[in-house]
N, C-alpha and C. Protein backbone atom coordinates (compact mmCIF):
# COMPACT_ATOMS: atom_id res chain seq x y z
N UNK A 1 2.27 -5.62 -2.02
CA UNK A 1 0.92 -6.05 -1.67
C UNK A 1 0.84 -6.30 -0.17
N UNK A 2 1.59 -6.77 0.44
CA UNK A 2 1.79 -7.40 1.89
C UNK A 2 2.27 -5.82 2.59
N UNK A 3 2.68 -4.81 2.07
CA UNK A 3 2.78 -4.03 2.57
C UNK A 3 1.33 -2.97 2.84
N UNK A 4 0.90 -2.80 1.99
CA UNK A 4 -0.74 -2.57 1.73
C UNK A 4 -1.22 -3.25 3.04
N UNK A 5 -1.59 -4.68 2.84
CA UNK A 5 -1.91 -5.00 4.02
C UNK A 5 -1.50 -4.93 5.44
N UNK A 6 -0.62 -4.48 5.34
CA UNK A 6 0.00 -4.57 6.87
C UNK A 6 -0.19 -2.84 7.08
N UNK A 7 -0.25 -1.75 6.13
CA UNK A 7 -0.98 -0.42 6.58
C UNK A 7 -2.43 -0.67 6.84
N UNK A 8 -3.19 -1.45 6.53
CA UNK A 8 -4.28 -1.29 6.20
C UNK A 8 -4.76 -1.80 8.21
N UNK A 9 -4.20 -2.62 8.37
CA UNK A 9 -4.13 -3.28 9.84
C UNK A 9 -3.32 -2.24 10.89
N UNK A 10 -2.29 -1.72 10.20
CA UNK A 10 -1.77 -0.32 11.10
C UNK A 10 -2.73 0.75 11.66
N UNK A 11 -3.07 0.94 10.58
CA UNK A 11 -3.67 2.24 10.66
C UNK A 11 -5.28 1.53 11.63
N UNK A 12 -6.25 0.72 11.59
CA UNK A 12 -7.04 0.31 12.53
C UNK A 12 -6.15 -0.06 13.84
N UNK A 13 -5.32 -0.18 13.69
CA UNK A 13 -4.57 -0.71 15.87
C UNK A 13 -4.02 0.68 16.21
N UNK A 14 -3.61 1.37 15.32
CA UNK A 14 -3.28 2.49 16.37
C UNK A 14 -5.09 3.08 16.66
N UNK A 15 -6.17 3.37 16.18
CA UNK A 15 -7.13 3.70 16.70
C UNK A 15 -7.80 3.14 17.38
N UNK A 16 -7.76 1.77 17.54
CA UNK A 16 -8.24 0.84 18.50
C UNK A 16 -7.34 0.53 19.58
N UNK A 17 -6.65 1.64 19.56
CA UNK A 17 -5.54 1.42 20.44
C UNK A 17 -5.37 2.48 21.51
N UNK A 18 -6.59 3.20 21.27
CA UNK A 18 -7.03 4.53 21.88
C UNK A 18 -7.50 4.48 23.36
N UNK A 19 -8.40 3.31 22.62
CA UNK A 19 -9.42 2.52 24.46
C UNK A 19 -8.41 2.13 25.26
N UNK A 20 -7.51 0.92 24.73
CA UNK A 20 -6.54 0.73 25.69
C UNK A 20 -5.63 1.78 26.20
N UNK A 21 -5.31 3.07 25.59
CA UNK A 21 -4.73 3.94 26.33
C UNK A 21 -5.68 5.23 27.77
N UNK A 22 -6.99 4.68 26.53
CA UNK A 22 -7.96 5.82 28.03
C UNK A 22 -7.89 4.44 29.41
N UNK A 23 -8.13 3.31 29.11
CA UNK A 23 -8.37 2.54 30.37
C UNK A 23 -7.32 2.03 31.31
N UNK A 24 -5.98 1.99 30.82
CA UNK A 24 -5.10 1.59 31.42
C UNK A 24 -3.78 2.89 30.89
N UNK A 25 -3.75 4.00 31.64
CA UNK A 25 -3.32 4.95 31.77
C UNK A 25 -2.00 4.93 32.90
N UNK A 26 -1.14 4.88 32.22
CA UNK A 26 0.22 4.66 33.64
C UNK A 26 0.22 5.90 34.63
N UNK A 27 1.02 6.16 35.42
CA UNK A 27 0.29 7.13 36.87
C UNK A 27 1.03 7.95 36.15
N UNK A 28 2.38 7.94 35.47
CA UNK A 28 2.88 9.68 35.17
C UNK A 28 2.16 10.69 33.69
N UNK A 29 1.55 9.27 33.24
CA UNK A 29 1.10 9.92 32.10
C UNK A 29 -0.55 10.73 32.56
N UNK A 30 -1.38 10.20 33.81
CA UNK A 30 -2.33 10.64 34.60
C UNK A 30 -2.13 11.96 35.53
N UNK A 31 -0.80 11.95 35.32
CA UNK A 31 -0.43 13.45 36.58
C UNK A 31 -0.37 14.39 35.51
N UNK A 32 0.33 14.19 34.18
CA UNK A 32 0.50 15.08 33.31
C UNK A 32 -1.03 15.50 32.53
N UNK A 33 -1.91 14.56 32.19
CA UNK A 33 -3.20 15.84 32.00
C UNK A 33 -4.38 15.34 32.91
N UNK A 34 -4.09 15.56 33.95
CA UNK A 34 -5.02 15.44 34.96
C UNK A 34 -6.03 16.21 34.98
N UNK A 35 -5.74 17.51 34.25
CA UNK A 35 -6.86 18.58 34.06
C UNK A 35 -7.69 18.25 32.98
N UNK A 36 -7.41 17.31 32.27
CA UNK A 36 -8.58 16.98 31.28
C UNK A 36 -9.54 16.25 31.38
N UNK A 37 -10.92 16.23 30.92
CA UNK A 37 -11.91 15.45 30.88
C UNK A 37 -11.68 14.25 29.81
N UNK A 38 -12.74 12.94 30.41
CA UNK A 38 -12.47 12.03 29.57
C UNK A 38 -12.76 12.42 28.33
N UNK A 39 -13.61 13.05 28.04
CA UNK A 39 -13.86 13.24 26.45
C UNK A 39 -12.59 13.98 25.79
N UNK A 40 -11.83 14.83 26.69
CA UNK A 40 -10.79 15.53 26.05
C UNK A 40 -9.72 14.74 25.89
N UNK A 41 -9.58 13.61 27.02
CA UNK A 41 -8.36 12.70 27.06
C UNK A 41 -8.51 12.04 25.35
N UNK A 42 -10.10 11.46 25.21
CA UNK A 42 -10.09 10.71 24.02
C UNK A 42 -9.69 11.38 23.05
N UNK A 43 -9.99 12.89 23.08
CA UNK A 43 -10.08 13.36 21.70
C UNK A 43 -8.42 13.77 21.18
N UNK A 44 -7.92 13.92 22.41
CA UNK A 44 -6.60 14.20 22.51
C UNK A 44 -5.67 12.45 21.88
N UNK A 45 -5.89 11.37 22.18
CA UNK A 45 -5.50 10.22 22.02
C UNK A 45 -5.84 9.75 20.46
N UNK A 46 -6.84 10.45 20.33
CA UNK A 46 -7.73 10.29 18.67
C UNK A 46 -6.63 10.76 17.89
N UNK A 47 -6.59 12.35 18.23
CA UNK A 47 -5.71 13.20 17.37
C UNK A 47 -4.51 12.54 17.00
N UNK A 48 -3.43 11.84 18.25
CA UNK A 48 -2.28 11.58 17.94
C UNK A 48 -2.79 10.31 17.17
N UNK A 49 -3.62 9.59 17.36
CA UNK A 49 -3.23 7.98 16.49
C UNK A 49 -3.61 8.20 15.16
N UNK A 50 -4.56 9.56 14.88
CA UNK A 50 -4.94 10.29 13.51
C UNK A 50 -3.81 10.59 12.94
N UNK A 51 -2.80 11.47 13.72
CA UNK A 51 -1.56 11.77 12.92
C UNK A 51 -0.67 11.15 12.81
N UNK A 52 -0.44 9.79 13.94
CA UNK A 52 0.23 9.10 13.40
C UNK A 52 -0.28 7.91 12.27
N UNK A 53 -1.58 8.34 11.81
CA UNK A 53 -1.90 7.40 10.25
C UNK A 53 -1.82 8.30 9.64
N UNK A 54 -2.20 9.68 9.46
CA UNK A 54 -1.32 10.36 8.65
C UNK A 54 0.36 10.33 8.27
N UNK A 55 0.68 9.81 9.16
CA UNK A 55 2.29 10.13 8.87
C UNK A 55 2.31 8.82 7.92
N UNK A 56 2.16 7.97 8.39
CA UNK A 56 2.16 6.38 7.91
C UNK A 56 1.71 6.52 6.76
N UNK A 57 0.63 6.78 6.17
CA UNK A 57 -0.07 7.03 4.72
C UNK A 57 0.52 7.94 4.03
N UNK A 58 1.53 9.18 4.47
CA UNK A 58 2.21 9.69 3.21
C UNK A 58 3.06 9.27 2.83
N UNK A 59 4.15 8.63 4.57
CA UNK A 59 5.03 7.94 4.11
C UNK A 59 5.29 6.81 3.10
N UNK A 60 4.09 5.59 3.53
CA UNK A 60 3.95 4.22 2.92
C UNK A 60 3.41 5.30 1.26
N UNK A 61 2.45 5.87 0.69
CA UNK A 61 2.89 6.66 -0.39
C UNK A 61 4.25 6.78 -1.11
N UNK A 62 5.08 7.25 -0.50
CA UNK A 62 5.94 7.36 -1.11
C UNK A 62 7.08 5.94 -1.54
N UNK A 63 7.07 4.97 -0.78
CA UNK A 63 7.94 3.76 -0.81
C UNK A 63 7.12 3.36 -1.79
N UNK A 64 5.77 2.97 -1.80
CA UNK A 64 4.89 2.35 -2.98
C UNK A 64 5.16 3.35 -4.55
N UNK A 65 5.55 4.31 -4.11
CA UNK A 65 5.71 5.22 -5.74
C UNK A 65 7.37 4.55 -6.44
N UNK A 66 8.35 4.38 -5.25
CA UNK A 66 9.40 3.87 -5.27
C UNK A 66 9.37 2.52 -6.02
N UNK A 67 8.90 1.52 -5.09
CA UNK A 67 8.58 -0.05 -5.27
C UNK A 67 8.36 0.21 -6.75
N UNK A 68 7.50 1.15 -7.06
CA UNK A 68 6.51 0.84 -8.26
C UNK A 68 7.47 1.16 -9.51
N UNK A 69 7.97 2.47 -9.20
CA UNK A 69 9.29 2.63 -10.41
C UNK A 69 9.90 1.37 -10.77
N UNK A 70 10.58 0.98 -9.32
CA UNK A 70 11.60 -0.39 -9.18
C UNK A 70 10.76 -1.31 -10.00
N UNK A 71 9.85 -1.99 -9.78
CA UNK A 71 8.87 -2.91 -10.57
C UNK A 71 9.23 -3.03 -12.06
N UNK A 72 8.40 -1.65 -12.42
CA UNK A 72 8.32 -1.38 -13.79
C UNK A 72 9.73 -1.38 -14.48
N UNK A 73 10.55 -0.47 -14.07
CA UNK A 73 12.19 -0.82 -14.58
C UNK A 73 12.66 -2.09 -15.00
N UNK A 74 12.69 -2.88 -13.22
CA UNK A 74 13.05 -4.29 -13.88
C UNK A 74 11.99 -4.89 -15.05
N UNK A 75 10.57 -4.76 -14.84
CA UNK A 75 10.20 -5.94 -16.12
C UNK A 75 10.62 -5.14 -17.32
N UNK A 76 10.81 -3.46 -17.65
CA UNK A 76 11.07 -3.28 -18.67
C UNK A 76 12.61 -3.84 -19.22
N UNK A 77 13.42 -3.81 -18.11
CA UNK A 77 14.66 -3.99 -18.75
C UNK A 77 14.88 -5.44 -19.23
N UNK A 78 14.04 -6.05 -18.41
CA UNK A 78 13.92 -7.79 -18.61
C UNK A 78 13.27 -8.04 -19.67
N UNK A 79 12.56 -7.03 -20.49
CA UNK A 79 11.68 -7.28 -21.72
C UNK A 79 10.55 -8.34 -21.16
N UNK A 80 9.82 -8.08 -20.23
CA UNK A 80 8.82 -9.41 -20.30
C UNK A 80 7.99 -8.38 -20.75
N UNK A 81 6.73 -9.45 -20.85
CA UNK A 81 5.60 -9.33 -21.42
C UNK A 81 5.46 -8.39 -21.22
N UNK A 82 4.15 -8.00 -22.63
CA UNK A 82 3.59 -6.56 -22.26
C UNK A 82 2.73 -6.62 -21.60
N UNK A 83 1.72 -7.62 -21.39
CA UNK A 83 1.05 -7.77 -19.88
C UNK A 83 1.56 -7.36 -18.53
N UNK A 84 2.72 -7.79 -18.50
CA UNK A 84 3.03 -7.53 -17.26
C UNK A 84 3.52 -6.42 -16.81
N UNK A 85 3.88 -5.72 -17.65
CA UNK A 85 4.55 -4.29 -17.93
C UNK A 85 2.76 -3.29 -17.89
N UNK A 86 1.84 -3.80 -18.20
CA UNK A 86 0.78 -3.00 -18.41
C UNK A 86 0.13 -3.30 -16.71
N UNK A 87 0.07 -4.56 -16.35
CA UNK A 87 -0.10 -4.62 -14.74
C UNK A 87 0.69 -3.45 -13.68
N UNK A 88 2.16 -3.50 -14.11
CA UNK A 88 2.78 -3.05 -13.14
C UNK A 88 2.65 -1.25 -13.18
N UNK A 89 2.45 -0.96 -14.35
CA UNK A 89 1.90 0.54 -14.77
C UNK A 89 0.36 0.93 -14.33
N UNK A 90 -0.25 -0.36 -14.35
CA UNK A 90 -1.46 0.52 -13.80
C UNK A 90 -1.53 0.65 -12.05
N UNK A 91 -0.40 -0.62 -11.39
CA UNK A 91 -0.11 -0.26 -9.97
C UNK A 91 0.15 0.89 -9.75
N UNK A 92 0.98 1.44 -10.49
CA UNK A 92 1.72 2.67 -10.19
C UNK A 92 0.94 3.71 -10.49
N UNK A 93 -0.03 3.60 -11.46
CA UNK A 93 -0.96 4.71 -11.73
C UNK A 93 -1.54 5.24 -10.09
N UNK A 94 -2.15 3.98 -9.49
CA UNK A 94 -2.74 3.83 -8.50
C UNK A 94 -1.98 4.57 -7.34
N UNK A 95 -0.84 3.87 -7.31
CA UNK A 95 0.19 4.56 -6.25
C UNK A 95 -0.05 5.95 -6.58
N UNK A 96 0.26 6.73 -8.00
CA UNK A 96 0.44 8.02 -7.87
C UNK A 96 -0.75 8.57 -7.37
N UNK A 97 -1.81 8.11 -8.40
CA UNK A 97 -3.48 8.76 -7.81
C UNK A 97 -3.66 9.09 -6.53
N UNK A 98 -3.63 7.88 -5.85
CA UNK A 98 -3.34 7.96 -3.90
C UNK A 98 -2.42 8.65 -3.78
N UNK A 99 -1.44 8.88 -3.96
CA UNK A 99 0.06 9.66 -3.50
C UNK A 99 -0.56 11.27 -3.61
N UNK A 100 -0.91 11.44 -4.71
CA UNK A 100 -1.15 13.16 -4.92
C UNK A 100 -2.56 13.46 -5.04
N UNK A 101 -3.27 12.56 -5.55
CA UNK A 101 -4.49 13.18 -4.97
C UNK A 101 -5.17 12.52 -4.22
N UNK A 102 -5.49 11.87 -3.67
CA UNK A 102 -6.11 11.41 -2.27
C UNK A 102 -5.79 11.71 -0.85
N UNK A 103 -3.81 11.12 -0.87
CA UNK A 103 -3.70 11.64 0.63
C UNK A 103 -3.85 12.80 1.14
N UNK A 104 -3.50 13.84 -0.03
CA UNK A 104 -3.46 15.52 0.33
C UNK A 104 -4.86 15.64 1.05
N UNK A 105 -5.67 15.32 0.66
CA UNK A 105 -7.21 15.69 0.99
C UNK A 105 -7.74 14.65 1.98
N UNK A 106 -7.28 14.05 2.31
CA UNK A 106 -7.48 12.62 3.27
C UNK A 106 -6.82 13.42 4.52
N UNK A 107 -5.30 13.51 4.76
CA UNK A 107 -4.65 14.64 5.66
C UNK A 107 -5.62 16.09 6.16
N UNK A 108 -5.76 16.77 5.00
CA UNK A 108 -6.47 18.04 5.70
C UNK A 108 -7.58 17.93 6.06
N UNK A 109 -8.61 17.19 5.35
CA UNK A 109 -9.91 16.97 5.77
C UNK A 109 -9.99 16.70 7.24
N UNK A 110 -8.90 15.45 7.32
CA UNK A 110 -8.95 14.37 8.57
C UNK A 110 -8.12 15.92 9.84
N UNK A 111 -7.65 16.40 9.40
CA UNK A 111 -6.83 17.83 10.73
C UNK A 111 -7.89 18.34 10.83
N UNK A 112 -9.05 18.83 10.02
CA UNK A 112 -10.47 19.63 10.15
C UNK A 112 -11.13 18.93 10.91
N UNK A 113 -11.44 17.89 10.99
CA UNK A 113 -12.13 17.00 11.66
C UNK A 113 -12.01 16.40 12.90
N UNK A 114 -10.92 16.56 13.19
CA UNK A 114 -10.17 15.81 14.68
C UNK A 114 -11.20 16.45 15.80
N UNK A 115 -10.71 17.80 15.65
CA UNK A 115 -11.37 18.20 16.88
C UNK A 115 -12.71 18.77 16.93
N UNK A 116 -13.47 18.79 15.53
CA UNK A 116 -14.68 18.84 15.62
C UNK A 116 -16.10 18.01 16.30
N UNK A 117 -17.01 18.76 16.68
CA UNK A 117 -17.92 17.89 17.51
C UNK A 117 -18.71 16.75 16.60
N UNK A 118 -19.03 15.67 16.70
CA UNK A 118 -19.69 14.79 15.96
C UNK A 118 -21.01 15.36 14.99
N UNK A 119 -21.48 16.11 15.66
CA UNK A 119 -22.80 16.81 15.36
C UNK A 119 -22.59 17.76 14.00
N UNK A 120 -21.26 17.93 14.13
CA UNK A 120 -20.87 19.45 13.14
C UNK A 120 -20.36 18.84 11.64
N UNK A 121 -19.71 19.52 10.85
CA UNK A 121 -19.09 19.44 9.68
C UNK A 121 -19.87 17.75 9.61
N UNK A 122 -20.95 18.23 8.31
CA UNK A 122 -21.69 16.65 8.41
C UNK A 122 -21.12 16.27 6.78
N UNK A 123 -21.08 17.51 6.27
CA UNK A 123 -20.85 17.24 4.43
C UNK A 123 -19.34 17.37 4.64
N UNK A 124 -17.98 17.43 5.28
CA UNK A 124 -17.25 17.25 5.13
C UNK A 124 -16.46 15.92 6.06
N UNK A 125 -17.41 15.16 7.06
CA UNK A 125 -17.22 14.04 7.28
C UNK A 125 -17.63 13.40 5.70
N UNK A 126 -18.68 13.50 5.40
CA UNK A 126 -19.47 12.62 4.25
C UNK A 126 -18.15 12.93 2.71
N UNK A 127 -17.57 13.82 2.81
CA UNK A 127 -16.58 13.90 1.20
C UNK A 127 -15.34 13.31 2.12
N UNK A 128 -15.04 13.16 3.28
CA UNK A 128 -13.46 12.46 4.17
C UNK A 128 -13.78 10.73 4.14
N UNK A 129 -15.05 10.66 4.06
CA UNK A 129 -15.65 8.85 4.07
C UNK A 129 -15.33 8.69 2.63
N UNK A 130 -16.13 9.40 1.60
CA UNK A 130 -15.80 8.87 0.07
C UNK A 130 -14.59 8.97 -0.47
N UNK A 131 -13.74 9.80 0.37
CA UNK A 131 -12.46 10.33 -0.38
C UNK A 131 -11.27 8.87 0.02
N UNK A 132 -11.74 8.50 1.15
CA UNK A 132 -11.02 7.42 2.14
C UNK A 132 -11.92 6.05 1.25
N UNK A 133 -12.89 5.98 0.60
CA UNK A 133 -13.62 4.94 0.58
C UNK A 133 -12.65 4.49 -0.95
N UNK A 134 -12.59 5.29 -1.67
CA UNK A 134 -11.93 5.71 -2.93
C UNK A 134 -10.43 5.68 -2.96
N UNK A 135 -10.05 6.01 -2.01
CA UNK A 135 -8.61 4.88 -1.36
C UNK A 135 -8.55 3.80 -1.42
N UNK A 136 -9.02 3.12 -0.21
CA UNK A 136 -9.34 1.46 -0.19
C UNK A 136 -9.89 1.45 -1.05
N UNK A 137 -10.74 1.48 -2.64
CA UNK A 137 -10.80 1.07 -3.51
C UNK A 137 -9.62 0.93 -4.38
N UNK A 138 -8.92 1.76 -4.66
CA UNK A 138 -7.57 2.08 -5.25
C UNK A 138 -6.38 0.66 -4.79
N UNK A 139 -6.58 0.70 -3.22
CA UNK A 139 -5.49 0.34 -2.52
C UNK A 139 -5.93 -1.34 -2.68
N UNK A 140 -7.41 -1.96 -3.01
CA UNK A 140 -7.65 -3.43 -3.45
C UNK A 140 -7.35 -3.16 -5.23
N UNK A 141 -7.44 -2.26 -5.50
CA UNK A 141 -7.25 -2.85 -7.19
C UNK A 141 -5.71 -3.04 -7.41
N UNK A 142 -4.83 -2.09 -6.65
CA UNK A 142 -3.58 -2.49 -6.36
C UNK A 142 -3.19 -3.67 -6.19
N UNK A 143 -3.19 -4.33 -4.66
CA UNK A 143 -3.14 -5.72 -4.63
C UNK A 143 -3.74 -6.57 -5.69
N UNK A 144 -4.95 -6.54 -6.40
CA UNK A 144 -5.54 -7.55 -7.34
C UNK A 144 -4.57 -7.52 -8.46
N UNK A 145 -4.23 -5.91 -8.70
CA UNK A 145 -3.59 -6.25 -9.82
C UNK A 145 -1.60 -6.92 -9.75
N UNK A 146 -1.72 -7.13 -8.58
CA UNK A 146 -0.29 -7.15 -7.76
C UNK A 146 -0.17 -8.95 -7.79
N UNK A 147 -1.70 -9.34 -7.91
CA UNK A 147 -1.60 -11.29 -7.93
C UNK A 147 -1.70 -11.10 -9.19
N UNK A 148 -2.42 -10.87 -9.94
CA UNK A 148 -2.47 -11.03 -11.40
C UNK A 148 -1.26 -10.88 -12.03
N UNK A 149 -0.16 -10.04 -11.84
CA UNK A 149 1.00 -9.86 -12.26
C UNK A 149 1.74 -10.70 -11.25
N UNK A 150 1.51 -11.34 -10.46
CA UNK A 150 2.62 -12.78 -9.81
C UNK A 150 2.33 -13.35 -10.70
N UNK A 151 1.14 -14.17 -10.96
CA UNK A 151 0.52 -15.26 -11.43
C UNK A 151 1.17 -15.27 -12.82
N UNK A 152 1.01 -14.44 -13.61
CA UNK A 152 1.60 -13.84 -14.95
C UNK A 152 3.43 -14.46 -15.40
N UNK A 153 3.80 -13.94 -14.03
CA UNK A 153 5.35 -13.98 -13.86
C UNK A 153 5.49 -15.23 -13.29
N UNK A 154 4.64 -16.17 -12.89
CA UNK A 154 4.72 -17.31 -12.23
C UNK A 154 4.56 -18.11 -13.32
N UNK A 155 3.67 -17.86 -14.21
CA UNK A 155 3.50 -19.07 -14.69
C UNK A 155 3.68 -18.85 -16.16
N UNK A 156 4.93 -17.79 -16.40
CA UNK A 156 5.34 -17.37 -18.05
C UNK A 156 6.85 -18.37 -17.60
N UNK A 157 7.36 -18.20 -15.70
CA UNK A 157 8.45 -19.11 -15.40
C UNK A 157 8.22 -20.49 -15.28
N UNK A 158 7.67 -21.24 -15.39
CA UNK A 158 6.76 -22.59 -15.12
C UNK A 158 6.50 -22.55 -16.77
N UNK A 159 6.23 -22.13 -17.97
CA UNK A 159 6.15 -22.01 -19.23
C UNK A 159 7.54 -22.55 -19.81
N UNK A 160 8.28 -21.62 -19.23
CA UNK A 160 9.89 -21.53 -19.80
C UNK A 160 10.76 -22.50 -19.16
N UNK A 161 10.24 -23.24 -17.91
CA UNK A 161 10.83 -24.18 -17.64
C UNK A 161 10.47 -25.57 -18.22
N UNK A 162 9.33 -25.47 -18.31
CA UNK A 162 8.85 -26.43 -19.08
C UNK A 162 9.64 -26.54 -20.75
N UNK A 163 9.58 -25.86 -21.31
CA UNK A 163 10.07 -25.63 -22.81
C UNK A 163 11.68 -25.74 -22.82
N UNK A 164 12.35 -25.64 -21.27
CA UNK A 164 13.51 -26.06 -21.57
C UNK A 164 13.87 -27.58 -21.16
N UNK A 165 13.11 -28.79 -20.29
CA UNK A 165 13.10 -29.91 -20.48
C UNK A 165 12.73 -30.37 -21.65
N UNK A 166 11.92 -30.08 -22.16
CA UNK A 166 11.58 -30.26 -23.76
C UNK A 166 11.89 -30.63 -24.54
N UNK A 167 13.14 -29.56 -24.54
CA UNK A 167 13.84 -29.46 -25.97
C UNK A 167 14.76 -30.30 -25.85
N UNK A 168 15.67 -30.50 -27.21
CA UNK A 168 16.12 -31.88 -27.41
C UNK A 168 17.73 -31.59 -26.49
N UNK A 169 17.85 -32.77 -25.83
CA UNK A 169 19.04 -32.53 -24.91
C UNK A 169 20.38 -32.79 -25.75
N UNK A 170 20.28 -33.44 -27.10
CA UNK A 170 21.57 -33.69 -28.17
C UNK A 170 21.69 -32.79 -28.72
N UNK A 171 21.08 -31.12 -28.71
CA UNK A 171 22.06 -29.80 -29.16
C UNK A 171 22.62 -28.85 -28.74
N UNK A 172 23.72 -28.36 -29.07
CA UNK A 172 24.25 -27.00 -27.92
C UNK A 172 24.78 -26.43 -28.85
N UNK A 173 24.27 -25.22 -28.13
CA UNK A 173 24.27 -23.76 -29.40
C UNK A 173 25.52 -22.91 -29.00
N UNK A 174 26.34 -22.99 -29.64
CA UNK A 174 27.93 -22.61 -29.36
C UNK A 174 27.77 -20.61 -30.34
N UNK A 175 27.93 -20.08 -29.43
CA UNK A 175 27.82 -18.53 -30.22
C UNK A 175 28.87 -18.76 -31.34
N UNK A 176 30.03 -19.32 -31.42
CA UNK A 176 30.90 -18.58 -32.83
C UNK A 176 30.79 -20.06 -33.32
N UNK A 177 30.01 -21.28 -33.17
CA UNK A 177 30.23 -21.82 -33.88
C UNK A 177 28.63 -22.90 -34.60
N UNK A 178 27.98 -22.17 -34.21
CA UNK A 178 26.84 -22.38 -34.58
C UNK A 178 26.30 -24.15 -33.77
N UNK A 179 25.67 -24.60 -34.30
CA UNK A 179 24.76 -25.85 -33.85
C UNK A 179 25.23 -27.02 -33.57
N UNK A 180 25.66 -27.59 -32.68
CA UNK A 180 26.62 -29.01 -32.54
C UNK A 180 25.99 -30.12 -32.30
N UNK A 181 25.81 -31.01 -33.07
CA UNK A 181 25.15 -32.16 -32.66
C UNK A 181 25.75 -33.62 -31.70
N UNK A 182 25.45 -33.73 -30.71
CA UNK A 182 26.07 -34.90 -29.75
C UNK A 182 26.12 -35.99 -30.46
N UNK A 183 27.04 -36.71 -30.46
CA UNK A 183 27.33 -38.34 -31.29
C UNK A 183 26.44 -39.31 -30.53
């Protein structure tokens, strides 16, 4: 979940991170495209912080498909609840959905688009907004369902701790010898 969030903040600073590179430009990086116009400098600065959230979004994809196996394994092998086992499966649904079909089309759309003029490709900005909007939808039901399954696991442990002050402290359950009662 904290990883989610911390792409979600990635991916806005490297593009807001664009201005600070058109305005404060070091002198060797100014000798090297000196032949460009500001609009080309931007569009050129766009492109790379575009591909580097592309890179970031297939990558972080794939660790979240990982995480998500890992998840599900342990609660299965731990036998908990089937709640929680049904939380951690529909994360992963999510992960895959985004993983194979969203980023693919999020990536190419977004390479079509880089260097197009604002004016142009108006219905394939408009399917790169819903396709991205439909992400971040995906990527909050993730996290929601990511507290709901703490909370679950938090407080089935807070259950079981409770139920073991509880119980009566004069028995101990000996495997080969069944039930012993304290004098």
């Amino acid at each position: 979940m904290g990883g989610t969030v911390l792409m979600m903040w990635l991916s806005s600073a490297t593009l807001s991170s664009v201005g600070r590179l058109l305005i404060a430009q070091p002198q060797k990086m100014q000798q090297i495209i000196f032949t460009l116009t500001e609009p080309e400098k931007k569009l050129l600065f766009f492109y790379a912080a575009n591909e580097l959230n592309r890179f970031f979004l297939s990558d972080w994809g794939i660790v979240q498909l990982v995480l998500g196996v890992v998840l599900l394994g342990i609660l299965a092998l731990a036998r908990q609840a089937k709640w929680q086992i049904v939380l951690a499966a529909s994360m992963l649904l999510c992960a895959l959905a985004s993983y194979f079909l969203l980023v693919p089309q999020l990536v190419s759309l977004g390479r079509n688009l880089d260097f197009a003029p604002a004016d142009q490709l108006g219905a394939e900005r408009r399917q790169f907004a819903s396709i991205y909007l439909f992400y971040s939808v995906l990527d909050i039901m993730k996290i929601l369902l990511g507290v709901a399954l703490t909370f679950l696991i938090l407080k089935r442990g807070n259950d079981e701790k409770r139920r073991r002050r509880s119980s009566s402290s004069d028995e101990i359950q000996y495997p080969n010898y069944g039930r012993i009662d304290n004098p």
